[in-house]
Protein backbone atom coordinates (compact mmCIF):
# COMPACT_ATOMS: atom_id res chain seq x y z
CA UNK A 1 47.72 75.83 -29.05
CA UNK A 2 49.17 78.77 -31.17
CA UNK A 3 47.54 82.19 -31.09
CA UNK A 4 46.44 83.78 -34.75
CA UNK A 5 48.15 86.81 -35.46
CA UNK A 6 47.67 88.07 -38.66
CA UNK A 7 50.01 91.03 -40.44
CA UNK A 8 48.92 93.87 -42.86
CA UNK A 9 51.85 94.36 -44.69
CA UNK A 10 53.49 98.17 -45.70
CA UNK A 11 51.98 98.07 -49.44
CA UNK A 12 48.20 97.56 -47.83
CA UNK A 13 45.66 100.50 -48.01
CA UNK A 14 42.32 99.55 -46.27
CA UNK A 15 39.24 101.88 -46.34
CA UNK A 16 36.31 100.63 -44.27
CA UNK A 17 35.35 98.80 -41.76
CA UNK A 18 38.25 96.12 -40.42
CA UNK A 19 36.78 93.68 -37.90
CA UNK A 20 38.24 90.08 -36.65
CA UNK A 21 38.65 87.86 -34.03
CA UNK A 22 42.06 87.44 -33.77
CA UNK A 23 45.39 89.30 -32.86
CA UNK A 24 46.02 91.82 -35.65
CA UNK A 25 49.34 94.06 -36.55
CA UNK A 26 49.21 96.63 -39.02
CA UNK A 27 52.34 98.16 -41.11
CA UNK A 28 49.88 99.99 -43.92
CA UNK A 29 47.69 102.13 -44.05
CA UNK A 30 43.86 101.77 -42.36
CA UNK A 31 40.87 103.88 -42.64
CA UNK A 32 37.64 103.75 -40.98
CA UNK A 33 36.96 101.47 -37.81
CA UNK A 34 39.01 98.86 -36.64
CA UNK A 35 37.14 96.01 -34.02
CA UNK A 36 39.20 93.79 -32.35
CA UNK A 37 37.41 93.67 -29.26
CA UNK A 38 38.95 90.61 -27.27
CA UNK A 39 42.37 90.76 -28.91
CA UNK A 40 45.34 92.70 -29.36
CA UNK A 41 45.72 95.61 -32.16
CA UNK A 42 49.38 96.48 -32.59
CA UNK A 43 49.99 99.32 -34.93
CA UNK A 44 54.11 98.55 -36.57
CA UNK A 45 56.19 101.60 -36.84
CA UNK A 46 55.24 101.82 -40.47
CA UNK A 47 51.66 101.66 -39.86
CA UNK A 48 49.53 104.98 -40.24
CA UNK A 49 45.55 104.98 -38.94
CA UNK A 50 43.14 107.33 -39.68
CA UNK A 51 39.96 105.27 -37.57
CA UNK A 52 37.99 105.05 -34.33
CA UNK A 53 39.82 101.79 -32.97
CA UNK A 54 38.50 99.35 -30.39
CA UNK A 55 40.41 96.49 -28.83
CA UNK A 56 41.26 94.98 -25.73
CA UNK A 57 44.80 95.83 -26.08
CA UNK A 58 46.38 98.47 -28.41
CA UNK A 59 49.92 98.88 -28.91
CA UNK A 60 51.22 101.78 -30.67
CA UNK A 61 54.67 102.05 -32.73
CA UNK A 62 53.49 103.85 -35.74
CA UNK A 63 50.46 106.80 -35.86
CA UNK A 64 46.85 106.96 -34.97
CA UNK A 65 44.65 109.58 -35.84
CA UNK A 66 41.23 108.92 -34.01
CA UNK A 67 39.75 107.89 -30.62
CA UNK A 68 41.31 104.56 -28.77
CA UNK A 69 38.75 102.41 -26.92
CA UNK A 70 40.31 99.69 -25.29
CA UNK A 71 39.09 97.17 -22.41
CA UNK A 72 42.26 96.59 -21.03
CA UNK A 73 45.33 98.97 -21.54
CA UNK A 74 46.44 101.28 -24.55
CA UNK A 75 50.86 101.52 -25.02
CA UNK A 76 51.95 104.09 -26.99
CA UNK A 77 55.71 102.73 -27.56
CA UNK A 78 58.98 104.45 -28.40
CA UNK A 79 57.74 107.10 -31.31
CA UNK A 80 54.60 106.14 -31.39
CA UNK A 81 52.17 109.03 -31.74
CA UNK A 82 48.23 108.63 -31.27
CA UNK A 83 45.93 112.25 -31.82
CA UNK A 84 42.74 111.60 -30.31
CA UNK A 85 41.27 110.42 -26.92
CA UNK A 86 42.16 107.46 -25.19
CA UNK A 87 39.29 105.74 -23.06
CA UNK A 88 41.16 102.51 -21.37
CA UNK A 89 41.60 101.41 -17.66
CA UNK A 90 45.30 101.73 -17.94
CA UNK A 91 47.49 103.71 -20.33
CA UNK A 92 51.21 104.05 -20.95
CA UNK A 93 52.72 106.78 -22.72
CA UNK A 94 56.84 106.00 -23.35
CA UNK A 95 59.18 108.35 -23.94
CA UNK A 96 59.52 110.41 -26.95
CA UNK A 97 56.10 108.99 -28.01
CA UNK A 98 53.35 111.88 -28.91
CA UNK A 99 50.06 112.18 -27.52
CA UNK A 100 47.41 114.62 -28.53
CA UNK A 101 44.12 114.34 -27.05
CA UNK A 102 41.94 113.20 -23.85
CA UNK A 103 42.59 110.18 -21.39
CA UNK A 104 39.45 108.17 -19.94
CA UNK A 105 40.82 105.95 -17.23
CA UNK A 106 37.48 105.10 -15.58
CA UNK A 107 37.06 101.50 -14.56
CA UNK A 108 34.35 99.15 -15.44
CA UNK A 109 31.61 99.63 -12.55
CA UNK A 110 32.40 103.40 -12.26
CA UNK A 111 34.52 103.92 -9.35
CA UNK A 112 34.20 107.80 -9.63
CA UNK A 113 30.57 108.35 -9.24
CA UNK A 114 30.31 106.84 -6.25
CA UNK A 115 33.44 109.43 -4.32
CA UNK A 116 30.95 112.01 -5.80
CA UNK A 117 28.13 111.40 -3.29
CA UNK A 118 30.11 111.02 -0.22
CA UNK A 119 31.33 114.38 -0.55
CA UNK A 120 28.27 116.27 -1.74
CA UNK A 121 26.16 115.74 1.63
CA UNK A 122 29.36 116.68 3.89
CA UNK A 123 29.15 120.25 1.57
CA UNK A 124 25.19 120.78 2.02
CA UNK A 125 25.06 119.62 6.18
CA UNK A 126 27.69 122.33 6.91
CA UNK A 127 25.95 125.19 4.62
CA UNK A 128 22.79 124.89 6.80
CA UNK A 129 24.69 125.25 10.25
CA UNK A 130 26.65 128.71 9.09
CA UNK A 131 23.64 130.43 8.40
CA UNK A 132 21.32 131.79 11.04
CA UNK A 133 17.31 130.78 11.46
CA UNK A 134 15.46 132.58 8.71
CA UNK A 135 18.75 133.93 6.48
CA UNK A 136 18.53 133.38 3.07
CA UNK A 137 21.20 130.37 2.12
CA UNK A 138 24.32 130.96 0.05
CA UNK A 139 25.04 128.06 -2.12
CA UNK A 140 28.60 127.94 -3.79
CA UNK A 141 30.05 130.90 -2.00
């Protein structure tokens, strides 16, 4: 079974709201929001964004101006420039690409709130101990 890609071609302006359900690369010019959420977005080294993009993959060659949501992993490429945040479990920034922004590499399930507790009850048992019966407690010195 062949996958659908489909191609916006150099000569293509598109202002608005893009959304599909297939793999998509763009060579023109988008503006707006772009929702490919369960396929690929690949942005061609003639393509120029100017949208909040969601995907589940996004592969940069051209430029993106705007945040980068993507379920699975955002590659900016070989001169490939993105300025906004990235919020994707993995990210890969090449070489002489640019980036200009934020990077969100949280996982689904949110492995970082949960180190967060572990460490904040090890802080407030040992604060207790240093001071003596009756003192007035010190936090965050």
């Amino acid at each position: 079974m062949e996958k659908d890609i489909v191609n916006i071609g150099k000569s293509v302006v598109i202002k608005g709201e893009l959304n599909g359900s297939e793999d998509l690369t763009i060579e023109g010019h988008v503006e707006g929001t772009i929702q490919l959420k369960e396929h690929v977005l690949t942005i061609g080294p003639n393509g120029r964004i100017k949208a909040q993009v969601y995907a589940k993959s996004v592969i940069v060659l051209g430029e993106v101006t705007g945040n980068v949501t993507a379920s699975e992993k955002v590659d900016i490429r070989d001169n490939g420039s993105v300025d906004g945040d990235i919020v994707s479990p993995r990210v890969a920034i090449a070489e002489g690409a640019h980036f200009r922004g934020s990077v969100d590499m949280q996982r689904k399930g949110g492995v970082a709130p949960q180190a967060k507790p572990a460490a904040a009850p090890a802080a407030a048992a040992a604060a207790p101990q240093a001071q003596p019966a009756g003192a007035p407690q010190r936090v965050g010195v």
